[in-house]
PDB file of N, CA and C in Angstrom:
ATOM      1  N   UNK A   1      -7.240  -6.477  -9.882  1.00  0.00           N
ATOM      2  CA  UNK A   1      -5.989  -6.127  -9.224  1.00  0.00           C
ATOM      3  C   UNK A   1      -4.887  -6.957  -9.871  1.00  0.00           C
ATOM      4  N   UNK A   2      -3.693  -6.271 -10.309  1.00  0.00           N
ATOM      5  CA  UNK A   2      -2.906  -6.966 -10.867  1.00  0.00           C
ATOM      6  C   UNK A   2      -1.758  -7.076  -9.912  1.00  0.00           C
ATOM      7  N   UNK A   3      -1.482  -7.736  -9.057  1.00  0.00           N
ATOM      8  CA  UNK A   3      -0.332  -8.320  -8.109  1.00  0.00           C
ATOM      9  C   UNK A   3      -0.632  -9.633  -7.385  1.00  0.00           C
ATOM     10  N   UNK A   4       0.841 -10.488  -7.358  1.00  0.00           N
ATOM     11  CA  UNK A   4       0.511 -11.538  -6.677  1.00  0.00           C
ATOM     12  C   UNK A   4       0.913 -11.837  -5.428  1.00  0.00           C
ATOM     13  N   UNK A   5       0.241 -12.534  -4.499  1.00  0.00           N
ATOM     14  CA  UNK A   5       1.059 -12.427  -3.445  1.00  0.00           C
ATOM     15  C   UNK A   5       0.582 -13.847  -2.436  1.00  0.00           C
ATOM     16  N   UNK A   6       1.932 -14.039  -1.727  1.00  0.00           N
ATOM     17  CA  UNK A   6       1.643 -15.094  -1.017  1.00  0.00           C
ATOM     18  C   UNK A   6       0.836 -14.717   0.498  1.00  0.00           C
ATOM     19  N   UNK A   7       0.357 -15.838   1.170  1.00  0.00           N
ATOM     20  CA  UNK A   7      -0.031 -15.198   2.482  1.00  0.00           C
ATOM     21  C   UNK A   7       0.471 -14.709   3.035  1.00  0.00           C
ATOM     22  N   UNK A   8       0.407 -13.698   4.039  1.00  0.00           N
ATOM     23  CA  UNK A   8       1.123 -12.779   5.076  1.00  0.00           C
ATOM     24  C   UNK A   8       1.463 -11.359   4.694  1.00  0.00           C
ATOM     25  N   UNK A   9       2.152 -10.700   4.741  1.00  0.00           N
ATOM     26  CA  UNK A   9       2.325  -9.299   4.784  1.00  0.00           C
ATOM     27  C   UNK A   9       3.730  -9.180   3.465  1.00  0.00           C
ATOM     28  N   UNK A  10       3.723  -8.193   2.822  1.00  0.00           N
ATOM     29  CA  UNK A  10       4.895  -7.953   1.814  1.00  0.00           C
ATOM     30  C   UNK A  10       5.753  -6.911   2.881  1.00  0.00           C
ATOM     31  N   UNK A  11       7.227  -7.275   2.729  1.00  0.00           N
ATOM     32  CA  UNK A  11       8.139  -6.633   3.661  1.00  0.00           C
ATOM     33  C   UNK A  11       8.705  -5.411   3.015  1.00  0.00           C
ATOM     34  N   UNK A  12       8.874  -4.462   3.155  1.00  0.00           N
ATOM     35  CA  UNK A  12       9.337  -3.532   1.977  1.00  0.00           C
ATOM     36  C   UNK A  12      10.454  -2.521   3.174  1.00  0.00           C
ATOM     37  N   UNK A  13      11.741  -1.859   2.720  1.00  0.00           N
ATOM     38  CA  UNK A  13      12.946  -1.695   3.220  1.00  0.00           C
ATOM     39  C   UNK A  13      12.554  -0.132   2.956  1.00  0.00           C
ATOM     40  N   UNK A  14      13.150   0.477   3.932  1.00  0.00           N
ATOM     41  CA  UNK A  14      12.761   2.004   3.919  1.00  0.00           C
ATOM     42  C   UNK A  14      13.024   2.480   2.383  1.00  0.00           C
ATOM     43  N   UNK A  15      11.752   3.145   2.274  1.00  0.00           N
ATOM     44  CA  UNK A  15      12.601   3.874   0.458  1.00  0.00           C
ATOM     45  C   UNK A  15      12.059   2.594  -0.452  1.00  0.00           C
ATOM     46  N   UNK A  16      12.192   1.776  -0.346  1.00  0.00           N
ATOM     47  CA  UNK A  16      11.143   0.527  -1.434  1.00  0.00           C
ATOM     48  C   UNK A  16       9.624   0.831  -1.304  1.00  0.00           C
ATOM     49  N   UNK A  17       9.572   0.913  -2.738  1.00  0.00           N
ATOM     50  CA  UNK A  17       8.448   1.219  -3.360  1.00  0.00           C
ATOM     51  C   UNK A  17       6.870  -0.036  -4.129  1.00  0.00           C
ATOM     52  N   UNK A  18       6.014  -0.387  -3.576  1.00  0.00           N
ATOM     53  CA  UNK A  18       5.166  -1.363  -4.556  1.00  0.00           C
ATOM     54  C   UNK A  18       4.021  -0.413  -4.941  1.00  0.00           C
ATOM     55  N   UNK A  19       4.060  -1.356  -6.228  1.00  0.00           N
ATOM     56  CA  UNK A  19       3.261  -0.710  -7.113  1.00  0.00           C
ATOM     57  C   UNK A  19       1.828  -1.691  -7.401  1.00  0.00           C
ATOM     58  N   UNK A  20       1.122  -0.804  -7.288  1.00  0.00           N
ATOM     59  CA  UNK A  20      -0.383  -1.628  -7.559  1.00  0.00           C
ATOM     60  C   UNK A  20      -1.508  -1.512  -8.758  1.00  0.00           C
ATOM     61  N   UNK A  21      -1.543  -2.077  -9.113  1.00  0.00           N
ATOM     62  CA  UNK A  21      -2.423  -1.718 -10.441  1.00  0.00           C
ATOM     63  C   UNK A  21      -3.518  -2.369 -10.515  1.00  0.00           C
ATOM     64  N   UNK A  22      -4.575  -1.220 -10.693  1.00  0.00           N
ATOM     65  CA  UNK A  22      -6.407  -1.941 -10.817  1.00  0.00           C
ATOM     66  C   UNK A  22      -6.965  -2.142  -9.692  1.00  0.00           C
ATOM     67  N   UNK A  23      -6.460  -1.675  -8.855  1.00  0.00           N
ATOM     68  CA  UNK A  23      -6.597  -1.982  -6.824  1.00  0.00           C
ATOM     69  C   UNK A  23      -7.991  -1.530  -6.243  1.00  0.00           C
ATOM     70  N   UNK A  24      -8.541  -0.769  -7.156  1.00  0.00           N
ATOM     71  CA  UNK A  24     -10.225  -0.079  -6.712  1.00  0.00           C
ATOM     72  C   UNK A  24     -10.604  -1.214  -5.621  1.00  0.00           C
ATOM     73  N   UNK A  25     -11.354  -0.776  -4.245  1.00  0.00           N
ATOM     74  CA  UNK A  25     -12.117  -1.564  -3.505  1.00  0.00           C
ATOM     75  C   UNK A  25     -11.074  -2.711  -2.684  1.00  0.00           C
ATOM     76  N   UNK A  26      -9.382  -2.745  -3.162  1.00  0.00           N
ATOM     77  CA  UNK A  26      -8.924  -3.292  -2.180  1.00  0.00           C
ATOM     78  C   UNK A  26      -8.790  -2.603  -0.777  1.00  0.00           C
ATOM     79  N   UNK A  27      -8.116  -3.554   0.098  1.00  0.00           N
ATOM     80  CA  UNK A  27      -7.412  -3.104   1.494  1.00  0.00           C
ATOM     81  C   UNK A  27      -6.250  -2.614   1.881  1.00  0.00           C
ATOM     82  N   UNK A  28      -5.366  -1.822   1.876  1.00  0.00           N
ATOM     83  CA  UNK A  28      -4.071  -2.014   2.131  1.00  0.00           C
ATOM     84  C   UNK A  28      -3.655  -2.307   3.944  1.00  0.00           C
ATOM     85  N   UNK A  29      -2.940  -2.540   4.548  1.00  0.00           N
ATOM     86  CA  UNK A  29      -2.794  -2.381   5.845  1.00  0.00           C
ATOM     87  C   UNK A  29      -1.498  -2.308   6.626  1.00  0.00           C
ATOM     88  N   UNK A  30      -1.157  -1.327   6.972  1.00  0.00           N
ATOM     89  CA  UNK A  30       0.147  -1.402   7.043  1.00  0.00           C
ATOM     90  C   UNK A  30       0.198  -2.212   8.636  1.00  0.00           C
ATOM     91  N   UNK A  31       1.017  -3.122   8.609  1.00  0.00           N
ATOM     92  CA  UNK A  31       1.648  -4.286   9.859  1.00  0.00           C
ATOM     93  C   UNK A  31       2.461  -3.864  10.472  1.00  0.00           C
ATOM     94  N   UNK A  32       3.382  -3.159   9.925  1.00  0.00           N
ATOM     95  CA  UNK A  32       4.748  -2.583  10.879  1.00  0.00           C
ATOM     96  C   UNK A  32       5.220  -1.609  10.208  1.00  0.00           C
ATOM     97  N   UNK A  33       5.792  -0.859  10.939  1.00  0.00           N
ATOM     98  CA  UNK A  33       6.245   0.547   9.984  1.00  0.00           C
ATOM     99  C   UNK A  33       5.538   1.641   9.759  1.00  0.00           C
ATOM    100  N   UNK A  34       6.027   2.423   9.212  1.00  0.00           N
ATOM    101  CA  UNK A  34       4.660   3.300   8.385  1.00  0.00           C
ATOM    102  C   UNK A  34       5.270   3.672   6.897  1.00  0.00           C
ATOM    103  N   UNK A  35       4.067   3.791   6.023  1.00  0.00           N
ATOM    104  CA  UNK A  35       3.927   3.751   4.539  1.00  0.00           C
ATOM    105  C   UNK A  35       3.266   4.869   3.805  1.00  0.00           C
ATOM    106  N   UNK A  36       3.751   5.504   2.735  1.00  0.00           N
ATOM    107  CA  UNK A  36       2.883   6.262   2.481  1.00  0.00           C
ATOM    108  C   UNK A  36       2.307   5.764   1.099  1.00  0.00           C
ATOM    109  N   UNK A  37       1.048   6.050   0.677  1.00  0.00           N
ATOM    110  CA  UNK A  37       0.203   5.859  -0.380  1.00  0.00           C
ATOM    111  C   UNK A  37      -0.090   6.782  -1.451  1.00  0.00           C
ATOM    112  N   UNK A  38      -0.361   6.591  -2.559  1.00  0.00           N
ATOM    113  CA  UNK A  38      -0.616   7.530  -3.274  1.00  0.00           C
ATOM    114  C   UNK A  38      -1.516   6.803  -4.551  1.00  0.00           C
ATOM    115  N   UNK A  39      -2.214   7.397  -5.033  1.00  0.00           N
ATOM    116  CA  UNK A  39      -2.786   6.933  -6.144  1.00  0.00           C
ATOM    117  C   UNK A  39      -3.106   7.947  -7.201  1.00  0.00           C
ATOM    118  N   UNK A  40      -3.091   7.318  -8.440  1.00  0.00           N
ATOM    119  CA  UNK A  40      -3.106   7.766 -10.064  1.00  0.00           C
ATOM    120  C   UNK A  40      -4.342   8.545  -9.686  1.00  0.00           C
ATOM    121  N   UNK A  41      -4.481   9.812 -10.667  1.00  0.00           N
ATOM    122  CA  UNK A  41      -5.577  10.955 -10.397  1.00  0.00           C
ATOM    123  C   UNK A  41      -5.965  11.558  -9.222  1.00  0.00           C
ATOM    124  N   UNK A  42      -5.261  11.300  -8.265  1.00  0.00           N
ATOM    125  CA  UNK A  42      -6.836  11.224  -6.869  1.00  0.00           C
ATOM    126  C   UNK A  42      -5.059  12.842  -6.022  1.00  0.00           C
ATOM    127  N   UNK A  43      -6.079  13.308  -5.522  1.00  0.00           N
ATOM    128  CA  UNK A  43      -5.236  14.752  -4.941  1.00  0.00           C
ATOM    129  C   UNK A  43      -5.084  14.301  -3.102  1.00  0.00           C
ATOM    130  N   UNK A  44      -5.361  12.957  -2.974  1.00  0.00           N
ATOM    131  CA  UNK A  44      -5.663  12.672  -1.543  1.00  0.00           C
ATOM    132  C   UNK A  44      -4.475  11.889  -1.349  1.00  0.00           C
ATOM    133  N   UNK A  45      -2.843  11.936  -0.629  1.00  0.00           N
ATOM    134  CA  UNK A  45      -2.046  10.694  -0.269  1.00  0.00           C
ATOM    135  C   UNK A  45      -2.290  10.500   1.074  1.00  0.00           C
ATOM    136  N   UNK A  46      -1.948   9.342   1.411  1.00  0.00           N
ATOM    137  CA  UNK A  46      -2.519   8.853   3.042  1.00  0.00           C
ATOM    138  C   UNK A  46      -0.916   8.330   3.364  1.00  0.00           C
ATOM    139  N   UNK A  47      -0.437   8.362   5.078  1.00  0.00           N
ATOM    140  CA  UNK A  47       0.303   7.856   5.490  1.00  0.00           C
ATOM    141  C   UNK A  47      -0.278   7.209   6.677  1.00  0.00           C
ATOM    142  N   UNK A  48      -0.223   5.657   6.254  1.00  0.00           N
ATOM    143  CA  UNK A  48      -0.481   4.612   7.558  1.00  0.00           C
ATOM    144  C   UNK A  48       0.664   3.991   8.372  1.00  0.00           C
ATOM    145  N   UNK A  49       0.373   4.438   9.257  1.00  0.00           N
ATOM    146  CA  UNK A  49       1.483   4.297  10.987  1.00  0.00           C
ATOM    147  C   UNK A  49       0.850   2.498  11.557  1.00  0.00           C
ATOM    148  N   UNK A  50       1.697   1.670  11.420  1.00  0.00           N
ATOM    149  CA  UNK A  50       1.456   0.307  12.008  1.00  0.00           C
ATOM    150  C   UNK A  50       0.080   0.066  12.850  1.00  0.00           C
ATOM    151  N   UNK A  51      -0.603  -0.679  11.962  1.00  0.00           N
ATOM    152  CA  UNK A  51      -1.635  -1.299  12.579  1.00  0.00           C
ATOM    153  C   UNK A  51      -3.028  -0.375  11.704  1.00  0.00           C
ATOM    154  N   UNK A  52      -3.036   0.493  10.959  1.00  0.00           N
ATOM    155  CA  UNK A  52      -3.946   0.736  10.132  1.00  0.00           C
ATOM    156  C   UNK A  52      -4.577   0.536   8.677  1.00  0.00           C
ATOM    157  N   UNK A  53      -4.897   0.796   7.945  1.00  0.00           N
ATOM    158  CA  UNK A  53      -5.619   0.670   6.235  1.00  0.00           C
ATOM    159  C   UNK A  53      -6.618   1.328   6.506  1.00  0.00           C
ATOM    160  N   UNK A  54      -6.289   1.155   4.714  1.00  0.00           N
ATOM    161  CA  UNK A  54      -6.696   2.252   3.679  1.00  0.00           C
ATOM    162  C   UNK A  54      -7.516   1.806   2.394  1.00  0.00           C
ATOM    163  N   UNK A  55      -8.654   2.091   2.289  1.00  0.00           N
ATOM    164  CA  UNK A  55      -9.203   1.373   0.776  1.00  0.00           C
ATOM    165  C   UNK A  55      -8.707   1.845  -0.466  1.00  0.00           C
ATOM    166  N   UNK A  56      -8.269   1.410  -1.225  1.00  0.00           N
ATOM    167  CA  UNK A  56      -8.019   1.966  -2.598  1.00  0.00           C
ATOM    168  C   UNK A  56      -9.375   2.349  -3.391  1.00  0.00           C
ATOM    169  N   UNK A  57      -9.164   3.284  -4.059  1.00  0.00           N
ATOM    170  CA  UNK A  57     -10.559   3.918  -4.470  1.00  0.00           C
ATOM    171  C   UNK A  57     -10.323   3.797  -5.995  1.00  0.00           C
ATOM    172  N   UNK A  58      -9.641   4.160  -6.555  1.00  0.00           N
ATOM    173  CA  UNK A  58      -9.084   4.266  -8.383  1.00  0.00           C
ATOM    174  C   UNK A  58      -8.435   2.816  -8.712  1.00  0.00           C
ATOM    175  N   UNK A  59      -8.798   2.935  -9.835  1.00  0.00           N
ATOM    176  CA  UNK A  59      -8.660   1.359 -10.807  1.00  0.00           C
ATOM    177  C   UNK A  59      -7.216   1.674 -11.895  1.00  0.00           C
ATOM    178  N   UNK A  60      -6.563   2.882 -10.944  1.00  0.00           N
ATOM    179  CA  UNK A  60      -5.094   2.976 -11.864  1.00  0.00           C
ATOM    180  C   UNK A  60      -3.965   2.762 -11.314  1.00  0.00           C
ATOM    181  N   UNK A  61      -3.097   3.197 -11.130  1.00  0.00           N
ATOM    182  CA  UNK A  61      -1.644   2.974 -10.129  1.00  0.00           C
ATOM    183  C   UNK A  61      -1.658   3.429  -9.370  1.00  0.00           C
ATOM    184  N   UNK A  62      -1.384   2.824  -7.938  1.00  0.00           N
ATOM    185  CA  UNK A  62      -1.034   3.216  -6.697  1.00  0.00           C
ATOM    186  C   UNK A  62       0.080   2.831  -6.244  1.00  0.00           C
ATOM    187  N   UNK A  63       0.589   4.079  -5.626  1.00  0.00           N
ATOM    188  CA  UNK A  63       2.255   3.137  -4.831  1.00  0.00           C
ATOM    189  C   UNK A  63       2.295   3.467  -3.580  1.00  0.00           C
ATOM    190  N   UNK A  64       2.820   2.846  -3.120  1.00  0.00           N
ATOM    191  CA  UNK A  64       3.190   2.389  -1.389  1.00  0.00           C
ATOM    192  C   UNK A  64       4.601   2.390  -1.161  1.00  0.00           C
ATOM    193  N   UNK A  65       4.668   3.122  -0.597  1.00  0.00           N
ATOM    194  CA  UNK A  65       6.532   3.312  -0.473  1.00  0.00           C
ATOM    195  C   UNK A  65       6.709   4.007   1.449  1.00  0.00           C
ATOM    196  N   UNK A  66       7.725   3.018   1.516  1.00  0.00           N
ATOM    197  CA  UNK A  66       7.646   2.930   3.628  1.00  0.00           C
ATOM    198  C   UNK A  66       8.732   4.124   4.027  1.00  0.00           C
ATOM    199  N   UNK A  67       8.208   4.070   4.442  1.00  0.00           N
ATOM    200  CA  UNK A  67       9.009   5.772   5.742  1.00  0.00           C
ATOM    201  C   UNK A  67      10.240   4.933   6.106  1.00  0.00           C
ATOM    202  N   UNK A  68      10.056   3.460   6.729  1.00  0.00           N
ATOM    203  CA  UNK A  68      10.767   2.882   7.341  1.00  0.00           C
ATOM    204  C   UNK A  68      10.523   1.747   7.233  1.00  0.00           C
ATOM    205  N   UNK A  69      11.423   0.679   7.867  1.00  0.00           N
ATOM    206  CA  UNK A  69      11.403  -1.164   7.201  1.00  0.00           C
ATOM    207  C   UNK A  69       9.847  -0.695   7.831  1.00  0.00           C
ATOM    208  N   UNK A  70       8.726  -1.913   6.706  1.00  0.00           N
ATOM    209  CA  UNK A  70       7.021  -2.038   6.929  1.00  0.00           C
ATOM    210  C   UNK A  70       7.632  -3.110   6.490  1.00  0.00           C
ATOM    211  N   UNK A  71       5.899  -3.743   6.944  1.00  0.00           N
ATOM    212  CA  UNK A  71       5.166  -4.614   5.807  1.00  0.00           C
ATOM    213  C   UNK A  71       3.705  -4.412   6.041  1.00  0.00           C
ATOM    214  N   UNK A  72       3.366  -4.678   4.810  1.00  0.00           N
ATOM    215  CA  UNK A  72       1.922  -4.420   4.596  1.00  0.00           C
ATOM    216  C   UNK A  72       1.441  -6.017   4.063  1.00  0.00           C
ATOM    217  N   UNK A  73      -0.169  -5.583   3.923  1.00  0.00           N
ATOM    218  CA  UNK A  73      -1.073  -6.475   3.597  1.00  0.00           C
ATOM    219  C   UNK A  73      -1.936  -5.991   2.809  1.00  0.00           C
ATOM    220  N   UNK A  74      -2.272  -6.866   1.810  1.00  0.00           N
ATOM    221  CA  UNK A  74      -3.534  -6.100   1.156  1.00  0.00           C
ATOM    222  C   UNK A  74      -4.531  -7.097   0.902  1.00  0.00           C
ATOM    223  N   UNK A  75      -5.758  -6.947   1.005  1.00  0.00           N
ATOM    224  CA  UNK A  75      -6.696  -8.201   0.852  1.00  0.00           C
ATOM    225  C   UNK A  75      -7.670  -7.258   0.059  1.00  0.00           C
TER     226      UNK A  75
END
């Protein structure tokens, strides 16, 4: 997984977008807000509503971009 991050949740502003790269087998979790997901090859996007996650399955780019102020977590 190529991103760094400190403890706690990344805050992201409605319409801000993170990008994840190599993420296979992580967590995402959205904390507040809701987010939608998407990943490189895969025909499946997910939208998580506060207080859920999502495993990343593909080892290419995924982005996360919030409906509304979120923050997420990813472990």
């Amino acid at each position: 997984m190529n991103i760094e991050l400190e403890s706690g949740a990344v805050r992201l502003a409605r319409g801000q977008t993170l990008k994840i790269h190599d993420g296979a087998g992580h967590v995402v979790c959205a904390r507040e807000g809701s987010v939608w997901i998407t990943e490189e090859n895969s025909r499946q996007d997910v939208v998580l509503e506060g207080g859920a996650c999502f495993e990343l399955h593909g080892d290419g780019l995924a982005l996360v971009q919030a409906f509304s102020d979120a923050a997420v977590s990813i472990a």
